[in-house]
Protein backbone atom coordinates (compact mmCIF):
# COMPACT_ATOMS: atom_id res chain seq x y z
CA UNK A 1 116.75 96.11 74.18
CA UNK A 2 117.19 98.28 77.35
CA UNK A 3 116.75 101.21 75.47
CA UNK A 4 113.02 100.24 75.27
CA UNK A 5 112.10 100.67 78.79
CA UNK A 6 110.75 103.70 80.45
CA UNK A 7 111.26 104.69 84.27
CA UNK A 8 108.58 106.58 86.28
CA UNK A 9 109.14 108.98 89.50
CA UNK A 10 106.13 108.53 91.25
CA UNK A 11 105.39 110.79 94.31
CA UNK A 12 104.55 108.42 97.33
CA UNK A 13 104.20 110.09 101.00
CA UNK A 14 105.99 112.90 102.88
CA UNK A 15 108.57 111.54 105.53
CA UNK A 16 110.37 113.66 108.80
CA UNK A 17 113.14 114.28 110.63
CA UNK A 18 114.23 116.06 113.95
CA UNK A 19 118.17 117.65 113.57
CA UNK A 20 119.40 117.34 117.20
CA UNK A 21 121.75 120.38 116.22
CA UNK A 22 121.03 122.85 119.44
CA UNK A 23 119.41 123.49 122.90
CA UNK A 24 115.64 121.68 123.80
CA UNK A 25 114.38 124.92 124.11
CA UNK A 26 115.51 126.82 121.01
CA UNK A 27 113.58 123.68 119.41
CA UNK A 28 110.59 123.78 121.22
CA UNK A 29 109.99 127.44 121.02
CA UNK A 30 110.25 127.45 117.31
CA UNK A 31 107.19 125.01 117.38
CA UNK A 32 103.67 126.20 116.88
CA UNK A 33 102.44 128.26 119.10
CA UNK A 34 99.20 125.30 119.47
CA UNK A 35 101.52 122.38 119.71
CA UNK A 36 103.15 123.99 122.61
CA UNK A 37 100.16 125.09 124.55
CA UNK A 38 98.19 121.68 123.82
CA UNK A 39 101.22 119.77 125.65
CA UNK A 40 101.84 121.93 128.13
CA UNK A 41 97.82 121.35 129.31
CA UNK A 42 97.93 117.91 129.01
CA UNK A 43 101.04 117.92 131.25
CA UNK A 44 98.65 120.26 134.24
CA UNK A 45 95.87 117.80 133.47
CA UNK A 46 97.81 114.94 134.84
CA UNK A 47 99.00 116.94 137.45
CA UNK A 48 95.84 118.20 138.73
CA UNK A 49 94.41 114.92 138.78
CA UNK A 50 97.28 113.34 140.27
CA UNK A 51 98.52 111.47 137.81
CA UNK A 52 102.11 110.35 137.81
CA UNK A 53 103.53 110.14 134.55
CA UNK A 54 107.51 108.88 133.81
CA UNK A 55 109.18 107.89 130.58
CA UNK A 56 111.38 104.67 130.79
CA UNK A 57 113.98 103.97 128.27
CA UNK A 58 114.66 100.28 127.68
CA UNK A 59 117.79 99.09 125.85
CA UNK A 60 118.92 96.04 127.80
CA UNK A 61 118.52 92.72 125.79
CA UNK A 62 117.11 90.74 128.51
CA UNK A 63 114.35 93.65 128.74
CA UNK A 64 113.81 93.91 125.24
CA UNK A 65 111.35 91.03 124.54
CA UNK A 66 109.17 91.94 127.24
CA UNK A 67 108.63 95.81 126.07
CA UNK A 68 107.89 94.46 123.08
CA UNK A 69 105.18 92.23 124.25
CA UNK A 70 103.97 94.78 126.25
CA UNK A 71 103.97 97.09 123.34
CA UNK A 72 101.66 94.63 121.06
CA UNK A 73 99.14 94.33 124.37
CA UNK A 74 98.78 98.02 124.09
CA UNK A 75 98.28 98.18 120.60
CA UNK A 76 96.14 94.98 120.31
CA UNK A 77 93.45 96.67 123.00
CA UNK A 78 93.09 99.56 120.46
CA UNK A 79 91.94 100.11 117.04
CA UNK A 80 94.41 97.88 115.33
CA UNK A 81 93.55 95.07 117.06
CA UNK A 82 90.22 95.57 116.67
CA UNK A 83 91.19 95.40 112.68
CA UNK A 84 93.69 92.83 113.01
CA UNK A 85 96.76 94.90 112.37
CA UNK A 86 98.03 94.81 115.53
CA UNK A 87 101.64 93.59 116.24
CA UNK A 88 101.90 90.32 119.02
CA UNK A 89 104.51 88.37 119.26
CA UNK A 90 102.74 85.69 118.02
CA UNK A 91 102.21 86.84 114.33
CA UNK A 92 104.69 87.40 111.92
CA UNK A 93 104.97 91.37 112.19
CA UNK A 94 105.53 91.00 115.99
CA UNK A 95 108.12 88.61 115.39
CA UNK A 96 110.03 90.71 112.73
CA UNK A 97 109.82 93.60 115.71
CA UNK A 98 111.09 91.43 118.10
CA UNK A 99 113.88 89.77 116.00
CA UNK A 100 114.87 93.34 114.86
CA UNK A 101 115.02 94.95 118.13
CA UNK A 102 116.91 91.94 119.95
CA UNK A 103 119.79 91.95 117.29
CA UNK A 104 120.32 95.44 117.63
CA UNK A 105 120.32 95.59 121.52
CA UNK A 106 123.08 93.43 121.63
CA UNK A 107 125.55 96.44 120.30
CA UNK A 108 123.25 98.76 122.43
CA UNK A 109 121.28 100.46 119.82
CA UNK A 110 117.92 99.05 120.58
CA UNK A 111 115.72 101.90 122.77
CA UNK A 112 112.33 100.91 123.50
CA UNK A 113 110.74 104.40 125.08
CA UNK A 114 107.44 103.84 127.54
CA UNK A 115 105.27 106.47 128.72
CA UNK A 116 104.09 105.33 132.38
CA UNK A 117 100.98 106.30 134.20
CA UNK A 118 101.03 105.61 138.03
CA UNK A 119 103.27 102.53 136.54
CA UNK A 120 101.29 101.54 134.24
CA UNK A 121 102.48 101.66 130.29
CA UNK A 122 100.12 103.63 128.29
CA UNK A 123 102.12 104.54 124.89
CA UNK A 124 105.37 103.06 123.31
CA UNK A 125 107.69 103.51 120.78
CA UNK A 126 109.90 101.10 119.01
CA UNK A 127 113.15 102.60 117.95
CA UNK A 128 116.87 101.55 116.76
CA UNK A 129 120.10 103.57 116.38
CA UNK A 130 122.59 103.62 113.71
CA UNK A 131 125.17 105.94 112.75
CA UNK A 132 123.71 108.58 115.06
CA UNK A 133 120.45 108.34 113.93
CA UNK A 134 117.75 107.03 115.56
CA UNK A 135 114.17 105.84 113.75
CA UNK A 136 111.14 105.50 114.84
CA UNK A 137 110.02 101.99 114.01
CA UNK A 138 106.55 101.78 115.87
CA UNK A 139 104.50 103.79 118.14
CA UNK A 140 101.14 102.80 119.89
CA UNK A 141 99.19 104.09 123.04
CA UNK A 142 96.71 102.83 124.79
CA UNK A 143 93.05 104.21 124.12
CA UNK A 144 91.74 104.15 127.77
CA UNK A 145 93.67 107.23 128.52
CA UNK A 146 93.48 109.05 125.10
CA UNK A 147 92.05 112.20 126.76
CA UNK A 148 95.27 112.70 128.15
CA UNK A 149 97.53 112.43 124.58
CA UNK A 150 99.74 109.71 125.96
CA UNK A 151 101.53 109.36 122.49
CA UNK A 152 102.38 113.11 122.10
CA UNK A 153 103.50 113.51 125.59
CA UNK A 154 105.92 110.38 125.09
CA UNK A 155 107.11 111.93 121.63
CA UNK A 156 107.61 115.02 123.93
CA UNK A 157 109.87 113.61 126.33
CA UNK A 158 111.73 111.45 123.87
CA UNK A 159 112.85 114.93 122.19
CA UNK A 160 113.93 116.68 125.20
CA UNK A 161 115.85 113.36 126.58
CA UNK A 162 117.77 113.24 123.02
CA UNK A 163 118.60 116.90 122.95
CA UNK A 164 119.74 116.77 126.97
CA UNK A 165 121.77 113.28 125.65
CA UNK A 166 123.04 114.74 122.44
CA UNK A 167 123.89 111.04 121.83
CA UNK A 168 122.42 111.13 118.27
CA UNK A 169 121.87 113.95 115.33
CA UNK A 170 118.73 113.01 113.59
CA UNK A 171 115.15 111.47 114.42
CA UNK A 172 113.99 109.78 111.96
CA UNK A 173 110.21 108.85 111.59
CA UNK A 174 109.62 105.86 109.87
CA UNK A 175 105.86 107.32 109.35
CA UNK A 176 103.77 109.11 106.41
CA UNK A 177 103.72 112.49 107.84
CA UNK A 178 100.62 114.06 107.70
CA UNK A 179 99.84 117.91 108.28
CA UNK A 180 99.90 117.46 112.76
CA UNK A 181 102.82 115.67 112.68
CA UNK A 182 105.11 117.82 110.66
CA UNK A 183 104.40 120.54 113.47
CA UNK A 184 106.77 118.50 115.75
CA UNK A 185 109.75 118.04 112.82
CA UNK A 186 112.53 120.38 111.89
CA UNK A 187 112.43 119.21 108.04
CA UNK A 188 110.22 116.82 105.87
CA UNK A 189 110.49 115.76 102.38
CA UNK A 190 108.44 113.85 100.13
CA UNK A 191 109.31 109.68 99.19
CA UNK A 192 109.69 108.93 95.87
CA UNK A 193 108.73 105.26 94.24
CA UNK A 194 111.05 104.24 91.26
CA UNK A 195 109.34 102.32 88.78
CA UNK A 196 110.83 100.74 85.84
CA UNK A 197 108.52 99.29 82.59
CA UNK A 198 110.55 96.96 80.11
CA UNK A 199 106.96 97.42 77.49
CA UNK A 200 106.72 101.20 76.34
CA UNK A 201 103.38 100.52 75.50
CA UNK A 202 102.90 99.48 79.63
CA UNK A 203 104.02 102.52 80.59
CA UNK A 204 101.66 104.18 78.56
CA UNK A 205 98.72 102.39 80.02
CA UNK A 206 99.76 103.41 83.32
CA UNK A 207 100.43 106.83 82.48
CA UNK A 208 96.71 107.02 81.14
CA UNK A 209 95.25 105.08 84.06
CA UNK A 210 97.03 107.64 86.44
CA UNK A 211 95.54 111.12 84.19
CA UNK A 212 92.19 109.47 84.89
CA UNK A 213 92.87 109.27 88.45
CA UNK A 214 93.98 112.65 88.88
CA UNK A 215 90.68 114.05 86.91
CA UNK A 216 88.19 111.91 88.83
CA UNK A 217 89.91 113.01 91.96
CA UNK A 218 89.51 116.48 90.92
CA UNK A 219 86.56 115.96 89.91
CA UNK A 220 85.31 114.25 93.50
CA UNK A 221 86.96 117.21 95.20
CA UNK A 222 85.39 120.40 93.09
């Protein structure tokens, strides 16, 4: 009898976007005041300690695998590692990544974005375009240098190259946005989980187990 079950719209995480819709520096200059003056002194640092910094854009099949490898040595040296949840191409996440990304260079919409210090990769992201839109997989940097911000000074120079390019219309960040990140999006909205009971009486169980949630969370917080 499907008129028995009972569907639930739970709220999950808040998500992000970028609309590619005008000039780099209308963009930037709506930002926060902070954001813009924390990258712009992480850009003199570098400079005045003569640090060369370049973004490199990899798309190429045959260059594909090894940007990927090179993105799970960054990310193994760092926290994730550390906890195991690190991406290698030799566990099944890294594989995934790598299978992904290779299909989808083959049409050209694989771009694998490396921020380079004195040649040396210290922050990566993992992207793939479709329709004009391009997500954000996976993004790592390497720890040794976090002083510097390597991961927002990539996401920096990812969003001027796009709006110079004007090749896609929306960023999309595959990410649970919190509070710091949002600064650097043009819109965010919340993800919604779908769940459907067939038992009325489960849904009413889990309706009471989330009110006590809620309370002692309230409860912790006050």
């Amino acid at each position: 009898d499907s008129g028995s079950w009972r569907v639930e719209k739970v709220e999950y995480e808040k998500t992000m976007n970028v609309n590619i819709n005008n000039d780099f520096n209308i963009f930037w200059t709506a930002r926060s005041k902070n954001l813009r003056k924390n990258i712009s002194r992480r850009l003199r640092h570098l400079e005045n300690e003569n640090i060369l910094y370049e973004m490199a854009i990899i798309t190429e099949p045959c260059q594909v695998q090894n940007s990927v490898e090179t993105y799970g040595r960054v990310e193994s040296d760092g926290w994730k590692g550390r906890s195991g949840s690190a991406i290698h191409l030799s566990n099944t996440q890294g594989k995934f990544y790598a299978d992904v990304l290779n299909k989808f260079s083959v049409s050209g919409d694989a771009r694998i974005f490396e921020l380079r210090f004195n040649g040396k990769v210290v922050a990566s992201r993992l992207c793939i375009v479709s329709n004009r839109i391009m997500i954000i997989l996976k993004t790592t940097y390497d720890e040794e240098y976090a002083q510097y911000g390597p991961g927002r000074i990539l996401l920096y120079l990812i969003l001027k190259e796009c709006f110079d390019k004007k090749d896609i219309d929306f960023i999309e960040f595959y990410t649970r946005a919190n509070t710091d990140q949002i600064q650097w999006c043009s819109n965010h909205r919340v993800i919604y989980h779908i769940n459907v009971y067939r038992y009325v009486i489960l849904y009413g169980l889990v309706s009471i187990w989330r009110s006590v949630l809620k309370l002692r969370n309230r409860v912790t917080a006050a």
